[in-house]
C-alpha atoms as a PDB file:
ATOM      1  CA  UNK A   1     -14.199  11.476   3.876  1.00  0.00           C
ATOM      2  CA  UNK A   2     -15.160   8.436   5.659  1.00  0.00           C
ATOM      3  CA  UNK A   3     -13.868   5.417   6.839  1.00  0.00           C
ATOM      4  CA  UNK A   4     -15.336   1.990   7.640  1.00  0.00           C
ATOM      5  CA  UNK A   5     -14.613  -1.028   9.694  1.00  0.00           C
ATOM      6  CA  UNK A   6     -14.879  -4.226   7.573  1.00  0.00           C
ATOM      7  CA  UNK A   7     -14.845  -8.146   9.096  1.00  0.00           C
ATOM      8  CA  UNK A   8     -14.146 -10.761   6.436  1.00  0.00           C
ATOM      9  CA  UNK A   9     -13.251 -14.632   6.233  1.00  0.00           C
ATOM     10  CA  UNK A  10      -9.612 -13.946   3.947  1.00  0.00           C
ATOM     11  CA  UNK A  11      -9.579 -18.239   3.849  1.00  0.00           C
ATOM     12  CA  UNK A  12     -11.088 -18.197   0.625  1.00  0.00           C
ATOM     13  CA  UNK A  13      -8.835 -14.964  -0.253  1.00  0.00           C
ATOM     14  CA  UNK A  14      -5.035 -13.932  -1.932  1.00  0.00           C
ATOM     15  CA  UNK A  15      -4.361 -11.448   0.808  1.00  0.00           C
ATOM     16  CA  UNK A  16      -5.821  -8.148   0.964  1.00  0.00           C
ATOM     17  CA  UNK A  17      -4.423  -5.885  -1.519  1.00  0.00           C
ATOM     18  CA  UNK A  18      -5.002  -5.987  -4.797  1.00  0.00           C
ATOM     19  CA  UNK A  19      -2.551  -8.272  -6.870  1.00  0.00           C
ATOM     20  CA  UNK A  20      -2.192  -9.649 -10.866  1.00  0.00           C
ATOM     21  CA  UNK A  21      -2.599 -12.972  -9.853  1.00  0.00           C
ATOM     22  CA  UNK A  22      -6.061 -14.615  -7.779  1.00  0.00           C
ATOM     23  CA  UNK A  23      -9.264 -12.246  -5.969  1.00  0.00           C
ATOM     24  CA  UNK A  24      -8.330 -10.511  -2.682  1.00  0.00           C
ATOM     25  CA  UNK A  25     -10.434  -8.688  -0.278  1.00  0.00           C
ATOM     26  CA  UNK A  26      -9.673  -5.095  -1.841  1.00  0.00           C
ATOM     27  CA  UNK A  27     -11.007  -6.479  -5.563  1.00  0.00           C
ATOM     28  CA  UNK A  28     -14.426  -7.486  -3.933  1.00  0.00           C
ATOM     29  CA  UNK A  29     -14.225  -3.765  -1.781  1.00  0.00           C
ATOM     30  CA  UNK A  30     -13.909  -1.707  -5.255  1.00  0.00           C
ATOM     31  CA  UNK A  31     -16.386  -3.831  -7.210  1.00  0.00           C
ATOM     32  CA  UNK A  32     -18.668  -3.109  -4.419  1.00  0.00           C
ATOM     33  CA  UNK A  33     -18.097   0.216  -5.027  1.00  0.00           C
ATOM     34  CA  UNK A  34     -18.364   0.461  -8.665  1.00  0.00           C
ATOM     35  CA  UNK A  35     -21.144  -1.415  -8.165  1.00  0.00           C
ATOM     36  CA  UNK A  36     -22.653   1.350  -6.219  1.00  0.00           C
ATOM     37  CA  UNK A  37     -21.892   3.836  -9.146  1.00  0.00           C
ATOM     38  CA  UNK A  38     -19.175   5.450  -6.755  1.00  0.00           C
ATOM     39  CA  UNK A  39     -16.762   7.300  -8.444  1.00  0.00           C
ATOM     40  CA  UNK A  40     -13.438   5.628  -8.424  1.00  0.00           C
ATOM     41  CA  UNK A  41      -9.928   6.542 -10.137  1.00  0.00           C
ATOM     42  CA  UNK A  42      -9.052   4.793 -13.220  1.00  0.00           C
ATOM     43  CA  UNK A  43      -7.202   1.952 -11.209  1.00  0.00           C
ATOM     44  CA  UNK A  44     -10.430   1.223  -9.771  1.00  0.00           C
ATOM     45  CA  UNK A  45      -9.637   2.732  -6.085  1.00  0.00           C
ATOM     46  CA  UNK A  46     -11.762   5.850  -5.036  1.00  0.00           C
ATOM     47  CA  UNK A  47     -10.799   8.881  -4.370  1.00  0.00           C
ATOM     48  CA  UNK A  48      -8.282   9.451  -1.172  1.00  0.00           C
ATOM     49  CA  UNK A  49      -8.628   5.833  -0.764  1.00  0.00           C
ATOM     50  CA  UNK A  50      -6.106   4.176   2.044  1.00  0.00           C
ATOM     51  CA  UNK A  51      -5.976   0.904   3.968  1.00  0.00           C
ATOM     52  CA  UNK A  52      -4.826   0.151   7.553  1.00  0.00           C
ATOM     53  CA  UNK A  53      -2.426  -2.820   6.485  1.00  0.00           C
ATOM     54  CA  UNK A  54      -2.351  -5.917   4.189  1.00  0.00           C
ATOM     55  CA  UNK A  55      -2.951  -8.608   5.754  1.00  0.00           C
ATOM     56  CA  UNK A  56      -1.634 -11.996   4.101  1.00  0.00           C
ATOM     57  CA  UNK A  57      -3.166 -14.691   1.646  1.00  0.00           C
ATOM     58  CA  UNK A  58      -5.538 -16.780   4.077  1.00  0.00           C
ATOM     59  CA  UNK A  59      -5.396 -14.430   7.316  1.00  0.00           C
ATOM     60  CA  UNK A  60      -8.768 -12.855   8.278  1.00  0.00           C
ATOM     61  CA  UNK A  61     -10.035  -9.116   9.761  1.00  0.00           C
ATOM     62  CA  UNK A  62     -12.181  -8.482  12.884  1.00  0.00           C
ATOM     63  CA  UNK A  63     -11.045  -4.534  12.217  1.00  0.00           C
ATOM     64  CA  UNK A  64      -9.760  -3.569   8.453  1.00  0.00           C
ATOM     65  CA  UNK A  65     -10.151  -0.111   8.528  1.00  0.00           C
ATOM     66  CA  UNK A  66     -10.668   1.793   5.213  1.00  0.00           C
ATOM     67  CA  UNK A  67     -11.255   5.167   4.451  1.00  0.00           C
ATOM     68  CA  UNK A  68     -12.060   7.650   1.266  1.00  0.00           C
ATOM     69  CA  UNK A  69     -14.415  10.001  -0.499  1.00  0.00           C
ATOM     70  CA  UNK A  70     -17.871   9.095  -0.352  1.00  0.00           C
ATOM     71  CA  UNK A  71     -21.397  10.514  -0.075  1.00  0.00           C
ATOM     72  CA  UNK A  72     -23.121  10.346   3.066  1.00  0.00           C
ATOM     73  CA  UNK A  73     -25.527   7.751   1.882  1.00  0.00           C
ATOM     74  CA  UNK A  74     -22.718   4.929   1.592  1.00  0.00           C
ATOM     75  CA  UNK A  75     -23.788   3.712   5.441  1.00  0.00           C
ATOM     76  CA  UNK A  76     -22.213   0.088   6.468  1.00  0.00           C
ATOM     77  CA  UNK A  77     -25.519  -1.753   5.415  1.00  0.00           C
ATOM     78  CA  UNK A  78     -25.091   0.086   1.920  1.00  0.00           C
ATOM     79  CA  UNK A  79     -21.975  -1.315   1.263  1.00  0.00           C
ATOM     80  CA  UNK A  80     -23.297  -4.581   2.538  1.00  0.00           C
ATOM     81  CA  UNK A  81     -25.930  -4.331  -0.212  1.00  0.00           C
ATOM     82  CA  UNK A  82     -23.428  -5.263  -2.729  1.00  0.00           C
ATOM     83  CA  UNK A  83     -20.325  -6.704  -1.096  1.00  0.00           C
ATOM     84  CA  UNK A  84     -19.846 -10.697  -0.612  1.00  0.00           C
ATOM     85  CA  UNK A  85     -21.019 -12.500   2.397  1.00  0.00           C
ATOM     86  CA  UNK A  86     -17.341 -12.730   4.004  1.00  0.00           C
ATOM     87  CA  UNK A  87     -16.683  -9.049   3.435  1.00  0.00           C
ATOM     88  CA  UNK A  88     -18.947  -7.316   5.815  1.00  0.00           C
ATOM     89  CA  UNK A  89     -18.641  -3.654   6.456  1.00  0.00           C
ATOM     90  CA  UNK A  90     -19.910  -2.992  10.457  1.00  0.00           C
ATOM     91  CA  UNK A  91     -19.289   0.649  11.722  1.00  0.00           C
ATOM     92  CA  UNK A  92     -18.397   4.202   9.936  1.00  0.00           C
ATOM     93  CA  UNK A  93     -16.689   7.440  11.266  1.00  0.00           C
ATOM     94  CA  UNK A  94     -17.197  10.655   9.694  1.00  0.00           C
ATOM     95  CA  UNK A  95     -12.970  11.689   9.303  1.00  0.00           C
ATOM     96  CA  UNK A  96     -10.677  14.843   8.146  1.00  0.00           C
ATOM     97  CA  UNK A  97     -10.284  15.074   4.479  1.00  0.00           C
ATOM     98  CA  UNK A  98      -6.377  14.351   5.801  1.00  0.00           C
ATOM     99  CA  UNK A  99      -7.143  11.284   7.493  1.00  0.00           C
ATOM    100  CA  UNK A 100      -5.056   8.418   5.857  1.00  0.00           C
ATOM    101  CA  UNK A 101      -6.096   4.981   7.136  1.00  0.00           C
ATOM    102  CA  UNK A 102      -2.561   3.984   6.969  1.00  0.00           C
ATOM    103  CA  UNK A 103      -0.633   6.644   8.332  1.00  0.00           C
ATOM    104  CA  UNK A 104      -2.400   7.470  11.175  1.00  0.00           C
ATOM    105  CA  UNK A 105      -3.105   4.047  12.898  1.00  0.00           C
ATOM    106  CA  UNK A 106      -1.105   4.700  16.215  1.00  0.00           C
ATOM    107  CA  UNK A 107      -1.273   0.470  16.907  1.00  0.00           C
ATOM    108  CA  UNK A 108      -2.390  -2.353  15.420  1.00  0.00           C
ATOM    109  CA  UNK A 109      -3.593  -5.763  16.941  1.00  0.00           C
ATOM    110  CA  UNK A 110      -3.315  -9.138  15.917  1.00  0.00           C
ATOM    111  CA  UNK A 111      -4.348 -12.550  17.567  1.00  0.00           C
ATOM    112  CA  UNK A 112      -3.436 -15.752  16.637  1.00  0.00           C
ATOM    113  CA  UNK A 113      -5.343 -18.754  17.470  1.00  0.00           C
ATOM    114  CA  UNK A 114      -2.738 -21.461  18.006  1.00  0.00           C
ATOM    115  CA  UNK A 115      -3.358 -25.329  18.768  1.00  0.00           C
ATOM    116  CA  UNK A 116      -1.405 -26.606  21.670  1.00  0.00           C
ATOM    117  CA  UNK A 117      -3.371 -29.059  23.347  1.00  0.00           C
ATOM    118  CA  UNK A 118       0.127 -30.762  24.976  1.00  0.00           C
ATOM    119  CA  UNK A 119       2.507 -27.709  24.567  1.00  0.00           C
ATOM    120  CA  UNK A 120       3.865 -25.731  28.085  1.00  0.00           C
ATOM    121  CA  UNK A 121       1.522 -22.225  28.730  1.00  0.00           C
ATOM    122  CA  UNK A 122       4.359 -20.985  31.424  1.00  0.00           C
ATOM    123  CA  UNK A 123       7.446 -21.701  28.808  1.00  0.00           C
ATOM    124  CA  UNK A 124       5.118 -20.072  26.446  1.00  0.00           C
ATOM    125  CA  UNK A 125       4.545 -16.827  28.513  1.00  0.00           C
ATOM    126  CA  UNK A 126       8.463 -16.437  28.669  1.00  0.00           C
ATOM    127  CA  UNK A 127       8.662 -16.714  25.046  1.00  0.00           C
ATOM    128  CA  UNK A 128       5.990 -13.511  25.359  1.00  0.00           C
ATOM    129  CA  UNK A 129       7.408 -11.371  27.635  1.00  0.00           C
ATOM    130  CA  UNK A 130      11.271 -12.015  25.653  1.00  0.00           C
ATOM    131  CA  UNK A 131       9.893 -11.299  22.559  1.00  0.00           C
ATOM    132  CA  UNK A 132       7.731  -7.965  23.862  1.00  0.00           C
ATOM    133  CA  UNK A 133       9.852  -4.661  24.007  1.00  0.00           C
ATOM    134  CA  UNK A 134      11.692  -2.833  21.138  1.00  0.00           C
ATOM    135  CA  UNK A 135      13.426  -5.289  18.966  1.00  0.00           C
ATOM    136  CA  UNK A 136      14.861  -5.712  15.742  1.00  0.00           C
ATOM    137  CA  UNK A 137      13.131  -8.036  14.828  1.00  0.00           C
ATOM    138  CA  UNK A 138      15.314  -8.281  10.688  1.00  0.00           C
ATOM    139  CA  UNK A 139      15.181 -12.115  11.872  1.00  0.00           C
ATOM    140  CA  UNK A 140      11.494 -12.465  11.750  1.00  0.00           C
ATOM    141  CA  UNK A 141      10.739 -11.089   8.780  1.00  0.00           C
ATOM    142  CA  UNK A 142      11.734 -11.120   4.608  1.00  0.00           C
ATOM    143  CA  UNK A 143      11.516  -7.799   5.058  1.00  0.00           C
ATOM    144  CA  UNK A 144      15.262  -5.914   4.547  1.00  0.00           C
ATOM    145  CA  UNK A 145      14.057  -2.152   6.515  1.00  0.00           C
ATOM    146  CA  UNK A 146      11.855  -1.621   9.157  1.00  0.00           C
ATOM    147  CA  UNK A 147      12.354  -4.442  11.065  1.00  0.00           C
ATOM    148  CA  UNK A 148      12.753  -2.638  14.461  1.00  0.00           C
ATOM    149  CA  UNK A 149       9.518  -2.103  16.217  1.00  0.00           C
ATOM    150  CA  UNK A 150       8.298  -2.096  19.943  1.00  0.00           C
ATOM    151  CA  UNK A 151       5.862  -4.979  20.449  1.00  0.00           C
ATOM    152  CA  UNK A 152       3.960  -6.254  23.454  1.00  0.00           C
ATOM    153  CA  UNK A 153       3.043  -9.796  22.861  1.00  0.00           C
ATOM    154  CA  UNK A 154       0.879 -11.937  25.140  1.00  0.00           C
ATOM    155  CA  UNK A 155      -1.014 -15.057  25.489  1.00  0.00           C
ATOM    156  CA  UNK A 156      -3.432 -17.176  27.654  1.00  0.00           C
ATOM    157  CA  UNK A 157      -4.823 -20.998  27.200  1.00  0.00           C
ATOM    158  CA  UNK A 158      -8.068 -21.082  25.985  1.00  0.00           C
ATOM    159  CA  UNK A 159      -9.041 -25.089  25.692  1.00  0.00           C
ATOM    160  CA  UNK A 160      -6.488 -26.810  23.298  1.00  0.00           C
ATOM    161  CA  UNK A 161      -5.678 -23.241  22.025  1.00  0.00           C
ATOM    162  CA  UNK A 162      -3.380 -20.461  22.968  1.00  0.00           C
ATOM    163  CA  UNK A 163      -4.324 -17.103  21.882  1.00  0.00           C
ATOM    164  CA  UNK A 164      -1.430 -15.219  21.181  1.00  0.00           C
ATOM    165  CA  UNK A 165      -2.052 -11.012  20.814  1.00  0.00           C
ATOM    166  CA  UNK A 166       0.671  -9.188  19.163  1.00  0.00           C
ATOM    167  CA  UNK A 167       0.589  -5.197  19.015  1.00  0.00           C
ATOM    168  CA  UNK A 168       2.684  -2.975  17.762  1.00  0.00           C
ATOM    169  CA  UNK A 169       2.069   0.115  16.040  1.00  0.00           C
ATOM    170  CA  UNK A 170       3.017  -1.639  12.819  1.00  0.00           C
ATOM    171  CA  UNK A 171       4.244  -5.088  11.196  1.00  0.00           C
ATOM    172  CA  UNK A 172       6.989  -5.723   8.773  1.00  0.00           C
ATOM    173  CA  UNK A 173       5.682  -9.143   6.489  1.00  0.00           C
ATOM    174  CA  UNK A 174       4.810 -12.370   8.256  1.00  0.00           C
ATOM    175  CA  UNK A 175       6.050 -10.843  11.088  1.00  0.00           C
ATOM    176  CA  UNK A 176       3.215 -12.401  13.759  1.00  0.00           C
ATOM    177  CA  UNK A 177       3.536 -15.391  12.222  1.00  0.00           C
ATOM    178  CA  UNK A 178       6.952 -16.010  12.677  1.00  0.00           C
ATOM    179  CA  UNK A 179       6.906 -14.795  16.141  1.00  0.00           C
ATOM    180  CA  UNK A 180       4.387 -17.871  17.123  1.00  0.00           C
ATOM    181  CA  UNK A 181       6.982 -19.905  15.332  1.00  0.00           C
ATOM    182  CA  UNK A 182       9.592 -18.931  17.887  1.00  0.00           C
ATOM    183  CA  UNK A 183       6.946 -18.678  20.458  1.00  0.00           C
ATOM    184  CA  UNK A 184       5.688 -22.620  19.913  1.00  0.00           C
ATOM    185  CA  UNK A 185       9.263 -23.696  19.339  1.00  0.00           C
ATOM    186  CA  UNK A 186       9.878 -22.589  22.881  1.00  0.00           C
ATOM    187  CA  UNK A 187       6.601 -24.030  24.352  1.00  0.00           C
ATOM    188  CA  UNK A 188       7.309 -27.251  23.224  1.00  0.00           C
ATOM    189  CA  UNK A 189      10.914 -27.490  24.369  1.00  0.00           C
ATOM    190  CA  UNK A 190      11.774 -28.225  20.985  1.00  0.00           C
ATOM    191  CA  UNK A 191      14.183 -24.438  21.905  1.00  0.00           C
ATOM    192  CA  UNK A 192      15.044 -23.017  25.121  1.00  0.00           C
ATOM    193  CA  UNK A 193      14.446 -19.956  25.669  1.00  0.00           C
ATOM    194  CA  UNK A 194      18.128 -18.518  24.922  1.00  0.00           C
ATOM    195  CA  UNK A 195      17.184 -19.308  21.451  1.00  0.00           C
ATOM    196  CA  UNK A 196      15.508 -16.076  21.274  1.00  0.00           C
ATOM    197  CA  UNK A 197      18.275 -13.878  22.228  1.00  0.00           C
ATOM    198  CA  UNK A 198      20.229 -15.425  19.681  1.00  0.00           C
ATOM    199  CA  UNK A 199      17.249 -14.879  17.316  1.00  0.00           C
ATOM    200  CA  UNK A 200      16.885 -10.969  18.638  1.00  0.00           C
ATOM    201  CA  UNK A 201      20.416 -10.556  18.267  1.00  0.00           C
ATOM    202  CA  UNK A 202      22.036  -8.676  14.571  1.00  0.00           C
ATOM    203  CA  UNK A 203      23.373 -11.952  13.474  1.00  0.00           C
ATOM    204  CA  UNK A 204      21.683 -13.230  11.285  1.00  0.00           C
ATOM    205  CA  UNK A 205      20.219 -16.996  11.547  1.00  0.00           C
ATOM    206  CA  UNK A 206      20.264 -19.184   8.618  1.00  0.00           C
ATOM    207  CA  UNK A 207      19.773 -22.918   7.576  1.00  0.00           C
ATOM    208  CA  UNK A 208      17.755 -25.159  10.153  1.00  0.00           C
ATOM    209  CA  UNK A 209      18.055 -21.974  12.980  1.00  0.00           C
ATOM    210  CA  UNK A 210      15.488 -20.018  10.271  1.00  0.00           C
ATOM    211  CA  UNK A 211      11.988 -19.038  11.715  1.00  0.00           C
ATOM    212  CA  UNK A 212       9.137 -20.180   9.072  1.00  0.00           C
ATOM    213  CA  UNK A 213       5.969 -18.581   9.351  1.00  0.00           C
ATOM    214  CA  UNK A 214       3.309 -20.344  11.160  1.00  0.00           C
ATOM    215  CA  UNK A 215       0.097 -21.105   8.878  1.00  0.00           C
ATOM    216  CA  UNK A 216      -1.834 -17.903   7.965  1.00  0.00           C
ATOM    217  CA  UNK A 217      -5.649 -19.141   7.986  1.00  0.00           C
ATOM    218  CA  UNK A 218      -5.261 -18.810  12.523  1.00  0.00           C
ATOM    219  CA  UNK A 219      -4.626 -15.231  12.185  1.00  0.00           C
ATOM    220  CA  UNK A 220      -6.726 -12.210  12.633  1.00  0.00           C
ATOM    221  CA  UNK A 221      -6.359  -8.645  12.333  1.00  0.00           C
ATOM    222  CA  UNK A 222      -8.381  -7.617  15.613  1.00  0.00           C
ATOM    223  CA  UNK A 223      -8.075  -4.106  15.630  1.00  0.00           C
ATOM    224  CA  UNK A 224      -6.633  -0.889  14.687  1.00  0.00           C
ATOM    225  CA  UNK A 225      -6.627   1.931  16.823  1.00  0.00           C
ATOM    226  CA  UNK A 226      -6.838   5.628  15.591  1.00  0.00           C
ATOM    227  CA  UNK A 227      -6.100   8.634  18.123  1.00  0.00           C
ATOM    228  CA  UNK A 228      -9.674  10.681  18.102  1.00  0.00           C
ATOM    229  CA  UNK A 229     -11.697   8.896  15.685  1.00  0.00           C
ATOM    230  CA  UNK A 230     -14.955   7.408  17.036  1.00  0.00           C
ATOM    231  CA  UNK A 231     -16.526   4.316  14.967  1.00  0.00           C
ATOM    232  CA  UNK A 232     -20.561   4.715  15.100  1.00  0.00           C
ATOM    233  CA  UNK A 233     -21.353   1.101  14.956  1.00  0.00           C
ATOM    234  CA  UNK A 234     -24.500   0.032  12.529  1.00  0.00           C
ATOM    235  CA  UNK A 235     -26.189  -2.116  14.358  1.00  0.00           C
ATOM    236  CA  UNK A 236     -28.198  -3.773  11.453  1.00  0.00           C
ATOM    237  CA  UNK A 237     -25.190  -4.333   9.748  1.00  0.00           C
ATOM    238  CA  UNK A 238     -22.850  -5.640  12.174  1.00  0.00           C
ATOM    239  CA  UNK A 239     -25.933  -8.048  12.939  1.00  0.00           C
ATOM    240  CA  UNK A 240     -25.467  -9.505   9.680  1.00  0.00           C
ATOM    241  CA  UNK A 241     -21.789  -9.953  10.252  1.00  0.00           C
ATOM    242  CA  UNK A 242     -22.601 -11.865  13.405  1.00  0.00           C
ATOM    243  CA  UNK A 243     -24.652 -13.831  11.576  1.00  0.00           C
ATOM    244  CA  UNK A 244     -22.517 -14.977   8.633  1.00  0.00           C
ATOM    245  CA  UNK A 245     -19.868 -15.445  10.656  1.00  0.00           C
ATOM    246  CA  UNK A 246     -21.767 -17.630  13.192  1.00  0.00           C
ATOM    247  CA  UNK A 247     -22.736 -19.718  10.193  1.00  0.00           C
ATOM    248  CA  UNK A 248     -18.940 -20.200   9.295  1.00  0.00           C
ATOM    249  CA  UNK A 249     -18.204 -20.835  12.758  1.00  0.00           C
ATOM    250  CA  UNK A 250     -20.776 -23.815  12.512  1.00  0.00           C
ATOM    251  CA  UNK A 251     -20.078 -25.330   9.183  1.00  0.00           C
ATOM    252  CA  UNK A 252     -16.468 -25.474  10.794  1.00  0.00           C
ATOM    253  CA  UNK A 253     -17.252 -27.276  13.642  1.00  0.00           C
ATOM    254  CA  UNK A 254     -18.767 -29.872  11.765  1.00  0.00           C
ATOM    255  CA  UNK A 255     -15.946 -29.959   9.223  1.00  0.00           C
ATOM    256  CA  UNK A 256     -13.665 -30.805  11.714  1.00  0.00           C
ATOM    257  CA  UNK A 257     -15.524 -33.334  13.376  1.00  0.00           C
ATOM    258  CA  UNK A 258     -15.765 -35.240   9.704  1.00  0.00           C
ATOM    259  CA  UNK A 259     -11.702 -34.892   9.662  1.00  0.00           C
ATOM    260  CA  UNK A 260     -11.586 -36.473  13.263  1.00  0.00           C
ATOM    261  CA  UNK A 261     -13.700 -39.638  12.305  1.00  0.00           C
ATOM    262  CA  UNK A 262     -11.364 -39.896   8.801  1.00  0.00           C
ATOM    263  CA  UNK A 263      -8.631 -42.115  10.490  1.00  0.00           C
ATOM    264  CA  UNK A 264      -9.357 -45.706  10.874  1.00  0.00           C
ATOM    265  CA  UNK A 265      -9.238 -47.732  13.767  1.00  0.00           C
ATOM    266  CA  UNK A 266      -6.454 -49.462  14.925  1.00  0.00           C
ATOM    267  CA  UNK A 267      -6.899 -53.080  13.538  1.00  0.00           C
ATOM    268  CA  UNK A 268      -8.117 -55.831  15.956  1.00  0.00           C
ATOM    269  CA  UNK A 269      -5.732 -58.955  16.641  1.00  0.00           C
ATOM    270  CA  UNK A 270      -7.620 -61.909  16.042  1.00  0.00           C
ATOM    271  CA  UNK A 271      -7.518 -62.790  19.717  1.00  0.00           C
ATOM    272  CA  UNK A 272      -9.528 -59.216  20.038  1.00  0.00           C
ATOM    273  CA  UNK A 273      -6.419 -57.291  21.277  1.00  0.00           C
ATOM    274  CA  UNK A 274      -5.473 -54.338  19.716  1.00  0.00           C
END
């Protein structure tokens, strides 16, 4: 068995797994590999196949980590040969036929790129270190069981940005998202702090005390750690990563600098003033 480390751009995507309704990363993975006349179960997965986690419709991978039967020729580059250019496959461990990509991930780590060029960083820190520790976190989530996890949150400025890194050894649904929520809401002094322990406590909060989910497309599946499994990294193929990814960093840039000149001016009083 063997499991690989994949880096894709989910913007353009309907989540990871598989679903009746619009492409996700996992429907370009197994046409890759029917593509590359692997043999795959009649659903279209192969054989022991398992992923670390599903990310959500618009959130992106650094570190998706999947793993099943395959020949030893099916390298990272191989797979690159037939998957699309925001799915790139970057490093490969050799793994016990046992190994279960899902199962055996001992932590998981997110990081969520969040603009707040006028918002507090110290009021934001507090927000971290409240939220880190063993929670349950059943207001932070749809999700009715397994809401109780022990998370270490963090973040730093970076520019206009705070990165926020959540890890835990697993996420209930939208559940980094929603924590940025809270954590902005508190940054901004839109909530003091105490808002939290209300929102950490097992009453429930409903109506305009809800947490939404901050906007998917910021977040990023980092990394996924595995106790005693050692990712050879292909250095021709995570080139190629580096390079697509580069060119999407660009063609961003420059996207965003067309949405800043958009607005128009202020109008000019006839006496020049504005």
């Amino acid at each position: 068995m063997r499991a690989f480390r994949l880096a894709y751009d989910g913007t353009g995507y309907r989540g990871f797994q598989r679903q009746p309704h619009g492409e996700t990363v996992e429907d370009a993975v197994f046409d890759a590999l029917r593509d590359l006349n692997l043999e795959v179960e009649v659903d279209g997965a192969p054989t022991g196949y398992a992923a670390a986690g599903r990310t959500d419709a618009g959130v992106s991978a650094r570190a998706q980590t999947v793993a099943f039967e395959t020949p030893a020729w099916l390298t990272p580059r191989a797979f690159n040969g037939e998957l699309p250019a925001d799915v790139r496959a970057w490093a490969h461990a050799d793994v016990d036929g046992s190994f279960h990509a899902t199962h055996h991930a001992v932590e998981r780590r997110y990081r969520y790129f969040l603009y707040a060029a006028d918002t507090d960083i110290e009021r934001a820190r507090t927000a971290a270190e409240r939220l880190s520790g063993t929670h349950d976190f059943h207001n932070f989530t749809p999700d009715e069981t397994g809401t109780e996890r022990d998370l270490t949150m963090a973040v730093e400025r970076d520019g206009e940005f705070f990165v926020v890194d959540c890890s835990a050894s697993g996420f209930a649904r939208q559940l980094v998202r929603r924590l940025v929520s809270a954590l902005e809401l508190i940054a901004t002094g839109e909530r003091d702090v105490r808002f939290l322990d209300r929102a950490l406590s097992d009453e429930p909060l409903s109506g305009g005390d809800g947490i939404p989910p901050a906007p998917p497309e910021p977040l990023v599946l980092m990394d996924v750690r595995y106790p005693s499994v050692d990712f050879a990294v292909d250095e021709e193929a995570a080139a190629s990563a580096r390079e697509v990814f580069e060119r999407r960093r660009r063609e961003r840039l420059s996207g965003a600098r067309v949405a800043g000149s958009l607005a128009p001016d202020a109008p000019v009083a006839e006496n020049g003033d504005r």
